[in-house]
Structures are given as structure tokens and as C-alpha cells.
Protein backbone atom coordinates (compact mmCIF):
# COMPACT_ATOMS: atom_id res chain seq x y z
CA UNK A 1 132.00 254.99 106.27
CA UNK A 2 135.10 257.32 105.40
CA UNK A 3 136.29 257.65 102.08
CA UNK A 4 139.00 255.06 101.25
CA UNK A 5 141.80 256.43 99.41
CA UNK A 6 143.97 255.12 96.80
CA UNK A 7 147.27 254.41 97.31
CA UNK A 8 150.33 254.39 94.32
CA UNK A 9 153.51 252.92 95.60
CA UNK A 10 157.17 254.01 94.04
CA UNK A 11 158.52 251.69 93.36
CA UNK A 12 157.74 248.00 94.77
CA UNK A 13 161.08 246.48 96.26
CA UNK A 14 160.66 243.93 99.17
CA UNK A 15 160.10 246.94 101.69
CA UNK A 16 158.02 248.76 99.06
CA UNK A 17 155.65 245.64 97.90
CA UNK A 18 155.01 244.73 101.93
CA UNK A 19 154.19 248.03 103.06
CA UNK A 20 152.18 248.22 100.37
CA UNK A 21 150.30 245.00 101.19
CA UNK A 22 149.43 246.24 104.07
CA UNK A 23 148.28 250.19 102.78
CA UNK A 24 145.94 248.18 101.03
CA UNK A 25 143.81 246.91 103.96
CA UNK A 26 142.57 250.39 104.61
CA UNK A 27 142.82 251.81 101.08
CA UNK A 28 139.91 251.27 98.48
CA UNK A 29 143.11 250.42 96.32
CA UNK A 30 146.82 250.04 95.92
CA UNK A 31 148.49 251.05 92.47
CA UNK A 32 152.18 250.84 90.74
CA UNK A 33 153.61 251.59 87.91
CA UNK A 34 155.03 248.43 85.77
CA UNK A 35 156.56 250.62 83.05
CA UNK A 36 160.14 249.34 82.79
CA UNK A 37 160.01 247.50 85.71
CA UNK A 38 162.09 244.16 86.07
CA UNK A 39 160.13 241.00 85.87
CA UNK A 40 161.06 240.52 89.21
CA UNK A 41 159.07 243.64 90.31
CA UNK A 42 156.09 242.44 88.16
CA UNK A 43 156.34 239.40 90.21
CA UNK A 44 156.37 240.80 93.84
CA UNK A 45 153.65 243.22 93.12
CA UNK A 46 151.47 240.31 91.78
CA UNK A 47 152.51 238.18 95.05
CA UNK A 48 151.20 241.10 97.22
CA UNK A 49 148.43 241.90 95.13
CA UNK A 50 149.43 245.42 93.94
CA UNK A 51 147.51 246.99 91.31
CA UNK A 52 149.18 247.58 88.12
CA UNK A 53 149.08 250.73 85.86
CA UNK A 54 150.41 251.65 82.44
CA UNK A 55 151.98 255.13 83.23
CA UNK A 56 153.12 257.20 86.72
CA UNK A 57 150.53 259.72 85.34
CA UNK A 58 148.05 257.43 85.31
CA UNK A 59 149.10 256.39 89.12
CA UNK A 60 148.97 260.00 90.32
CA UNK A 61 145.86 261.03 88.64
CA UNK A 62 144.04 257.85 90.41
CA UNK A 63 146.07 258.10 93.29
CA UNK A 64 145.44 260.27 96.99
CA UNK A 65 148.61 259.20 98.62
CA UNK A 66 151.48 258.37 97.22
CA UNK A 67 154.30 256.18 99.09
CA UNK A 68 157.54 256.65 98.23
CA UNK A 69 160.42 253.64 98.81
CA UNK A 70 163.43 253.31 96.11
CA UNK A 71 167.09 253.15 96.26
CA UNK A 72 168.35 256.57 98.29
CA UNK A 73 169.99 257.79 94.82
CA UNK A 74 166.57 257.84 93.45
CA UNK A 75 164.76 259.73 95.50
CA UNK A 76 165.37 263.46 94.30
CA UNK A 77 164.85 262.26 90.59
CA UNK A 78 161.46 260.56 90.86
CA UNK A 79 159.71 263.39 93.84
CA UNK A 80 160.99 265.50 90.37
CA UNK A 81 159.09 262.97 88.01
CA UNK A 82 156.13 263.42 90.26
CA UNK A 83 156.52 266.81 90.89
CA UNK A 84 156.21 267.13 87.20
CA UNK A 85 152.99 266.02 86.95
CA UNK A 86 151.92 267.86 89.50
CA UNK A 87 150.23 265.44 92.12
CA UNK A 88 147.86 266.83 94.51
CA UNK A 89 147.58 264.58 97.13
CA UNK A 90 149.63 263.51 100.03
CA UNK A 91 153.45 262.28 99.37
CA UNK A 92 155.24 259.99 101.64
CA UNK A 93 159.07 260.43 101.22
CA UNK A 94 159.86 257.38 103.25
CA UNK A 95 163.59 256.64 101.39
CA UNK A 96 166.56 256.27 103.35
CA UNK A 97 167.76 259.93 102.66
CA UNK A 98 169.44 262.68 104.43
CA UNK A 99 166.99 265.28 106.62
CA UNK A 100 168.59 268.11 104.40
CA UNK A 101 167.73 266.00 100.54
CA UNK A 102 164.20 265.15 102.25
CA UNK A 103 163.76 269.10 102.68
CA UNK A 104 164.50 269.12 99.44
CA UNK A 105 162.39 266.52 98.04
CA UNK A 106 160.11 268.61 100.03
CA UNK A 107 160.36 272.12 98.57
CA UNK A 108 160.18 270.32 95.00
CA UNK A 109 156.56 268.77 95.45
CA UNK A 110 155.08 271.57 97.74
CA UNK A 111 153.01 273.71 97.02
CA UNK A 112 150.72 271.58 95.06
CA UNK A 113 151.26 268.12 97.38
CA UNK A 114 151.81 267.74 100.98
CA UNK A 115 154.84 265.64 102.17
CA UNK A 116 155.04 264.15 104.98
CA UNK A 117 158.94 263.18 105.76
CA UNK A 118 158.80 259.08 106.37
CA UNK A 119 161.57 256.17 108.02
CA UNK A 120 161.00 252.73 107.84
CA UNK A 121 162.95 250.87 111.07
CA UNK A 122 162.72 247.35 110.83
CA UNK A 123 162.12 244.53 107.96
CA UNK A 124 159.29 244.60 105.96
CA UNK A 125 156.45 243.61 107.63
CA UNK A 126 156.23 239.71 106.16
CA UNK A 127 156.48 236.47 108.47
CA UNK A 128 155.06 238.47 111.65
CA UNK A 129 157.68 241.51 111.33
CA UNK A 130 156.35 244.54 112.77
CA UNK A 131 158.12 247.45 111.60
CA UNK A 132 157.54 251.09 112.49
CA UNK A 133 156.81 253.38 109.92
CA UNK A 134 157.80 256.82 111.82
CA UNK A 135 156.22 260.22 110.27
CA UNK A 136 156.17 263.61 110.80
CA UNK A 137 155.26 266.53 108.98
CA UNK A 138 151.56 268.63 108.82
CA UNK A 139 149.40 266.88 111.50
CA UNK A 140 146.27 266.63 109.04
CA UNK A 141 148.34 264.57 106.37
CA UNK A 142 150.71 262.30 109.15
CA UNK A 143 146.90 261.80 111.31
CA UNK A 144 145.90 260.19 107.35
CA UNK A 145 148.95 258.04 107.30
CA UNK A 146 148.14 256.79 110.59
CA UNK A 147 144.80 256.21 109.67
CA UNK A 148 146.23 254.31 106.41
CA UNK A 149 148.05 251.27 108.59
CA UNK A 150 145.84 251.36 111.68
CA UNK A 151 145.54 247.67 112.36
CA UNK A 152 148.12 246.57 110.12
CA UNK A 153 151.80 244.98 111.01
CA UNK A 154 153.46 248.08 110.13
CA UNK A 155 152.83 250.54 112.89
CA UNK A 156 153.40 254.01 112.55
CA UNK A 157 154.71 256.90 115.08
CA UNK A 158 154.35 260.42 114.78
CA UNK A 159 157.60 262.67 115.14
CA UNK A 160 155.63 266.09 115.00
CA UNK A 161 155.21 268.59 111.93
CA UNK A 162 158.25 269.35 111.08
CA UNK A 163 160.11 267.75 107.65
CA UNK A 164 163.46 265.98 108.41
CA UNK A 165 162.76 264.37 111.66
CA UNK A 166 161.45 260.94 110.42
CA UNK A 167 164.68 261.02 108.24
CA UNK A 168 166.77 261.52 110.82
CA UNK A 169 165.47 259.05 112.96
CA UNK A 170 166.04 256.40 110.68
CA UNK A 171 169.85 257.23 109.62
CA UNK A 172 170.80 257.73 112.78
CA UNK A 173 169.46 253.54 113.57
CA UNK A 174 170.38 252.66 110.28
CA UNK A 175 173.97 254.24 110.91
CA UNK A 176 174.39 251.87 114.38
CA UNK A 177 172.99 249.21 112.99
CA UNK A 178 174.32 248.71 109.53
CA UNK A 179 178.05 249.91 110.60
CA UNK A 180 177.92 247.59 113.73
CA UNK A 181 177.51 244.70 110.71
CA UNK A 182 180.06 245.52 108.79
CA UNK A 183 182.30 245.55 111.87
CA UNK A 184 181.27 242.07 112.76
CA UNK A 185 182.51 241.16 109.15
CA UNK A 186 186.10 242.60 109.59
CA UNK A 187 186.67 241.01 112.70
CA UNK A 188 185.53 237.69 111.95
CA UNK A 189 187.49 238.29 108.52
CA UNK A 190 190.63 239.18 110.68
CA UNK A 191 190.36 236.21 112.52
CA UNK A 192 189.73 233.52 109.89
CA UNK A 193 193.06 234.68 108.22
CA UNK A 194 194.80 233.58 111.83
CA UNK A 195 192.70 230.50 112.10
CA UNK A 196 190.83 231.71 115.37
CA UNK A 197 187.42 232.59 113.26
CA UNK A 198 185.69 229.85 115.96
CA UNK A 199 187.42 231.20 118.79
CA UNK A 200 186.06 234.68 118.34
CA UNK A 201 182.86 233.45 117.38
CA UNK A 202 182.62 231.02 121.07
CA UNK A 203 183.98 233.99 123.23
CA UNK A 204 181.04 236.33 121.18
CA UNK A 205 178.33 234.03 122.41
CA UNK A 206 178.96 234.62 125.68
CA UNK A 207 177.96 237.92 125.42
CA UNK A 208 173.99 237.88 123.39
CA UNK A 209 173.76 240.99 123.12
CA UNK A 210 176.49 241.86 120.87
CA UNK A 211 176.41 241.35 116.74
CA UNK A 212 179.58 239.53 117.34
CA UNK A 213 177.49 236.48 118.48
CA UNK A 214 175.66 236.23 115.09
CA UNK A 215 178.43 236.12 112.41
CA UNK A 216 175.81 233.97 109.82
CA UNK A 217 174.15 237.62 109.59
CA UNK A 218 177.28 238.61 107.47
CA UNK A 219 176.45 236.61 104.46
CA UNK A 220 172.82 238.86 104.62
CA UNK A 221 174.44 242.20 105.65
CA UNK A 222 176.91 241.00 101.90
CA UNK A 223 173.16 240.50 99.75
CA UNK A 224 171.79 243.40 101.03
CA UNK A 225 175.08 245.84 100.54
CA UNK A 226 174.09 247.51 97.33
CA UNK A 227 171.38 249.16 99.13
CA UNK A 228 172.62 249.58 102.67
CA UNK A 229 176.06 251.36 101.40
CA UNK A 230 174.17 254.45 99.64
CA UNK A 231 172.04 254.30 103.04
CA UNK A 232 175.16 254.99 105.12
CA UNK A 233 176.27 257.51 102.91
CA UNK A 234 173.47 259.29 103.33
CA UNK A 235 173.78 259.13 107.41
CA UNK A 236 177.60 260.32 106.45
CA UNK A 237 176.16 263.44 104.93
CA UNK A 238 173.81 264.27 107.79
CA UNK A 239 176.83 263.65 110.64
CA UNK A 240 178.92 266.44 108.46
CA UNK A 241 175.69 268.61 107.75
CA UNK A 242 175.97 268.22 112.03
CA UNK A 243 179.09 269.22 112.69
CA UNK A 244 180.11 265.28 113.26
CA UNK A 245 182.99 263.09 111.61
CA UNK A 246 181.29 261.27 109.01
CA UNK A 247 184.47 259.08 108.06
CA UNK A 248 183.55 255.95 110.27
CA UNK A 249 180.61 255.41 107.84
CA UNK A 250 181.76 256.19 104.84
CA UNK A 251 184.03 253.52 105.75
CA UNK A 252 181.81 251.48 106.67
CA UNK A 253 180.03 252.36 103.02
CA UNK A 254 183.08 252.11 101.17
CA UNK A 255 183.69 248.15 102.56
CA UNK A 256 180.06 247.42 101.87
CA UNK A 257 180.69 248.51 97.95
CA UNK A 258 183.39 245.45 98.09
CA UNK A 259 179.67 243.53 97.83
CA UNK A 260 177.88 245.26 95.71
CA UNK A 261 177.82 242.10 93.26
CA UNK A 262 175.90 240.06 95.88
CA UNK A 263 172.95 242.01 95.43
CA UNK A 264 170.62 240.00 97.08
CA UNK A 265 172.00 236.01 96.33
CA UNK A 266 172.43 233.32 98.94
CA UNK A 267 175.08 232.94 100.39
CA UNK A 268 177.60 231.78 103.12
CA UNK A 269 178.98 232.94 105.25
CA UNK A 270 182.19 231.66 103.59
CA UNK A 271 181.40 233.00 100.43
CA UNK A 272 180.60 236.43 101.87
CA UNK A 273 183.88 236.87 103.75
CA UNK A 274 186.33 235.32 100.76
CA UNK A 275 184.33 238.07 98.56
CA UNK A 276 185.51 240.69 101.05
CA UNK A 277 189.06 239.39 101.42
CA UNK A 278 189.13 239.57 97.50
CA UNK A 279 187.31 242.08 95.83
């Protein structure tokens, strides 16, 4: 049988903790680090049956592959943490950053790891979601992470060897995506103030295919605005580092701030647009 190798994840969020989960059905096991962690964390990682461990040198001594999800304005500061300690195995930079920070991350970890740039598309894999995990980077290490979710809801696809692609891909969805939200908020926002909010919404539902015809995904896209702001900054710095106009999405970042105090509450859609109307 092949060797089974031992997975740390930084740091478990709801993304984190689920891909984790399912890292662990290949891996002999599945580590984090609980030091200063909310008890929230410590919760998750117990409900998906995480491993935990004192310190993050502990995790990288015991650890192969390392799998990096945290908040975008993280990322440079812990692949420094790690690089500190100089971990030898394989690091998966799969944050929502910028191809040109995820070189970066990159050049700060090699030459004693080997990174392979990572993009999560999709929710995490919990209540039959199927997310892809896309990868690319130095075929022996991506061929691994393959190897790591085979048979597993997340499914993985490999971009080729070169750092920054896997990045890419995912800002450039997350830029549609998350901005297309936002502009489903404003208009339904514009039209409540007229008193034609349920007009809009009945003309939107003749067309399915448009976000327009699910405004209750507003009062989400408000709870999950502290993270998916920073994410469209970071898809506004790779349209500049392109030659593009990045002032659509920071924008589009700039009105999801106007939620940042919903971080991940219930609520409705009521309460999400009367929060945007008055900041």
C-alpha cells in the first residue's frame, strides 16, 4: 500500500475544516493548530474530526502536505510563519490571492518546500457540494494532491506547472460571481426605495438564469462580505497587474465593506438591504 501522508490544515474556516474532512480519507492523518484559535474553530475542527496540535511547529514537523485556506490578508504572513520553520514538504497556497502575491508566497517557501498554486471554486464540499479544487504547479507535487482527494467530493483539476494559474482561475470566477451579487443588491435596493422591489423581483424570474431571480441570496452574499470584499480586491489587483480597469470591483469591494458587521449572522433579506441603505 502507498505511504499515507499527513496532512496540517491553516487554518480551519468552513472551506478549510471541509476540505480538510475530506484530505483525511486518503491521508494517514489530518492536523491543525488550536493555538489561539476561536472556540468556534475548536468546534468545527472537532465536528470534522481534525486532529489537534499544540504548536504550527509541531504541525509541520508531523506534517507532508500542508493546505493552506485563511482570509486573503493572511496569506503572505503565515507562508512567512511557515517558511520560518522551514517545512519540507509540499505547500498548498489555495487562498483567494492575486497570481502575482501567490508568486510570492511562492519564492518565500521555495527552496526548501514545493508549492503548488491552489483555487477553490465552489462551496465547501458539505451537504453533497462538489467543489473543484484546481492546481497547478510541479507535476510530481499537483499528481500528490490529486492523489490526496481521489474519491472524495472535492475534485481537483490540474492547470499545468506553472505558479499563478490556479490563482487566476479562481479570481477571475470569484470576480463574476461575487460582483454579479452585489449588483443584484443595488438594484433590488434601488427599487425597494420606489416601492417596485416585487416588481423587479417577478420580471427577474422570468429570466432563471440571471442572479436577479434570486434576491434571498443577498442576505448570504451580506454574512459572507467580510471575506468576499478582500477576495475582490485581490481580483482588482490582478485586472491592473493586466493592464484592465480594476474600479468595477473595487466597487463592488468597497459596497461589500458596508457589511462587514454581518460576518456570517442570519439574516433577511430585509435586514441585509436596510444595513446597506444605512451603514
Amino acid at each position: 500500500m502507498d505511504h499515507q501522508p499527513t496532512v496540517g490544515i491553516l487554518h480551519p474556516g468552513s472551506m478549510g475544516a471541509a476540505v480538510a474532512a475530506c484530505a483525511a480519507t486518503n491521508a494517514a492523518e489530518v492536523l491543525w493548530c488550536a493555538a489561539g484559535r476561536s472556540t468556534a474553530s475548536v468546534q468545527r475542527a472537532a465536528r470534522f474530526g481534525l486532529s489537534p496540535v499544540a504548536t504550527l511547529a509541531e504541525l509541520l514537523d508531523r506534517s507532508d502536505i500542508v493546505i493552506s485556506l485563511c482570509p486573503p490578508a493572511a496569506a503572505e504572513d503565515l507562508a512567512r510563519d511557515v517558511a520560518g520553520h522551514r517545512f519540507t514538504g509540499v505547500y498548498v497556497e489555495a487562498n483567494a490571492v492575486n497570481p502575482e502575491r501567490t508568486v510570492r508566497i511562492a519564492e518565500v517557501l521555495e527552496p526548501h518546500a514545493v508549492v503548488v498554486d491552489g483555487g477553490v471554486v465552489g462551496s465547501p464540499p458539505v451537504r453533497g457540494k462538489n467543489p473543484t479544487l484546481f492546481v497547478s504547479g510541479p507535476a510530481t507535487a499537483t499528481e500528490r494532491i490529486e492523489v490526496l482527494f481521489a474519491g472524495t467530493a472535492v475534485q481537483t483539476a490540474v492547470l499545468g506547472t506553472e505558479v499563478g494559474k490556479a490563482s487566476a482561475l479562481k479570481l477571475a470566477y470569484a470576480s463574476f460571481q461575487k460582483t454579479s451579487r452585489v449588483l443584484v443588491a443595488l438594484a433590488v435596493g434601488m427599487a425597494r426605495e420606489h416601492g417596485v422591489d416585487q416588481e423587479l423581483i417577478e420580471v427577474a424570474s422570468r429570466r432563471t438564469d440571471s442572479y436577479l431571480s434570486e434576491p434571498q441570496y443577498v442576505a448570504k452574499t451580506a454574512a459572507r462580505a467580510w471575506r468576499w470584499g478582500p477576495e475582490l480586491e485581490e481580483a482588482a489587483d490582478a485586472l491592473a497587474a493586466a493592464g484592465l480597469p480594476p474600479e468595477m470591483l473595487r466597487a463592488a469591494a468597497s459596497t461589500l465593506a458596508r457589511w462587514n458587521d454581518a460576518k456570517d449572522s442570519e439574516l433577511t433579506l430585509t435586514d441585509a438591504l436596510d444595513r446597506l441603505a444605512q451603514p
